[in-house]
Protein backbone atom coordinates (compact mmCIF):
# COMPACT_ATOMS: atom_id res chain seq x y z
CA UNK A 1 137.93 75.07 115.21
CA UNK A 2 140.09 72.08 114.68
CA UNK A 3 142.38 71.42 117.53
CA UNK A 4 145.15 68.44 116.43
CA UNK A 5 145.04 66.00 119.14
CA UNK A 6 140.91 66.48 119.91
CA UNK A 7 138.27 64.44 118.10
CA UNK A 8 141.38 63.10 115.74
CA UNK A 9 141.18 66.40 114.50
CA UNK A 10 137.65 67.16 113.24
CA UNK A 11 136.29 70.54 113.70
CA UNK A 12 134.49 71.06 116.91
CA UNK A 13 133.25 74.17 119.00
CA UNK A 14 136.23 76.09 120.36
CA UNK A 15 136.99 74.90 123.54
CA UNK A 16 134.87 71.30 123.16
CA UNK A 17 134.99 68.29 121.99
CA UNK A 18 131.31 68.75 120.67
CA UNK A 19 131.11 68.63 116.47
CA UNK A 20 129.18 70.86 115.07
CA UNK A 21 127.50 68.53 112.78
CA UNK A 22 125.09 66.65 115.02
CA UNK A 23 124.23 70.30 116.69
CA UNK A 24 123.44 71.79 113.24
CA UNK A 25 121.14 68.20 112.69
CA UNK A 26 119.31 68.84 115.64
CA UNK A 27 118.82 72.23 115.13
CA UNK A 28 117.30 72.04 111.61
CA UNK A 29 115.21 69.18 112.81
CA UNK A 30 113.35 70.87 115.76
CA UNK A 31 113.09 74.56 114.78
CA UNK A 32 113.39 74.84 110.89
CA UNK A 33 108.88 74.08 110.97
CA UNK A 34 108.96 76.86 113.67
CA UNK A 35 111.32 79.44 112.04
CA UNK A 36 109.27 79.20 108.26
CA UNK A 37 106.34 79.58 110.04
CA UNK A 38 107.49 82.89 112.19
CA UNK A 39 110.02 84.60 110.30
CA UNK A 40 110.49 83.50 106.77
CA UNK A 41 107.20 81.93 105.12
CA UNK A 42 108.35 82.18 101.84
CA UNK A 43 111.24 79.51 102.81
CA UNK A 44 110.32 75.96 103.35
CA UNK A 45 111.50 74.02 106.48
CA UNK A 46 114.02 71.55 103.62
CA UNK A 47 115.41 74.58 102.16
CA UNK A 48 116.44 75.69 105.66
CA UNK A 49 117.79 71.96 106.39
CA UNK A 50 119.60 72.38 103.56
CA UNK A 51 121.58 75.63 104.16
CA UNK A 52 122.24 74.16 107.71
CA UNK A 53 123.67 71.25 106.14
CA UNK A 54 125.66 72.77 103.49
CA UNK A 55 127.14 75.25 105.89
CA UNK A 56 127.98 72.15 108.66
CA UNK A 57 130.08 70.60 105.31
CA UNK A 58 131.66 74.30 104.79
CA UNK A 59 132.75 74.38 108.01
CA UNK A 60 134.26 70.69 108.11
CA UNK A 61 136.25 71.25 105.10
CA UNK A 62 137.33 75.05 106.10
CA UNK A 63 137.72 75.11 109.91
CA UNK A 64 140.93 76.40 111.12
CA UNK A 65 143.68 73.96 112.57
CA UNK A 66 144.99 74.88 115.92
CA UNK A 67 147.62 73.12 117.67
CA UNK A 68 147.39 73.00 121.44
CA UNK A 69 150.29 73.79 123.58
């Protein structure tokens, strides 16, 4: 969501000041070698760092403003 007033009006989790961008980051970092090698072999750990990425930039542009009040 994107609050006006919060984070100078970046999207962030509902209710937080947290971005989702560096939570995506992390994410795709520490599992995507994990999740290629359990559930989808025929993926490779960039292509998953890429989908994370490209949805984080989806969701910046198209994140819903909310004012508070």
């Amino acid at each position: 969501m994107r609050y006006s007033g919060v984070m100078s009006g970046n999207p962030v989790f509902r209710g937080t000041r947290v971005p989702p961008g560096p939570v995506f980051a992390t994410l795709a970092n520490r599992s995507a070698d994990e999740i290629v090698r359990v559930d989808y072999p025929s993926l490779s750990p960039d292509e998953i760092k890429t989908a994370l990425q490209q949805a984080c930039r989806l969701l910046e542009r198209d994140a819903p403003v909310v004012k508070r009040g």
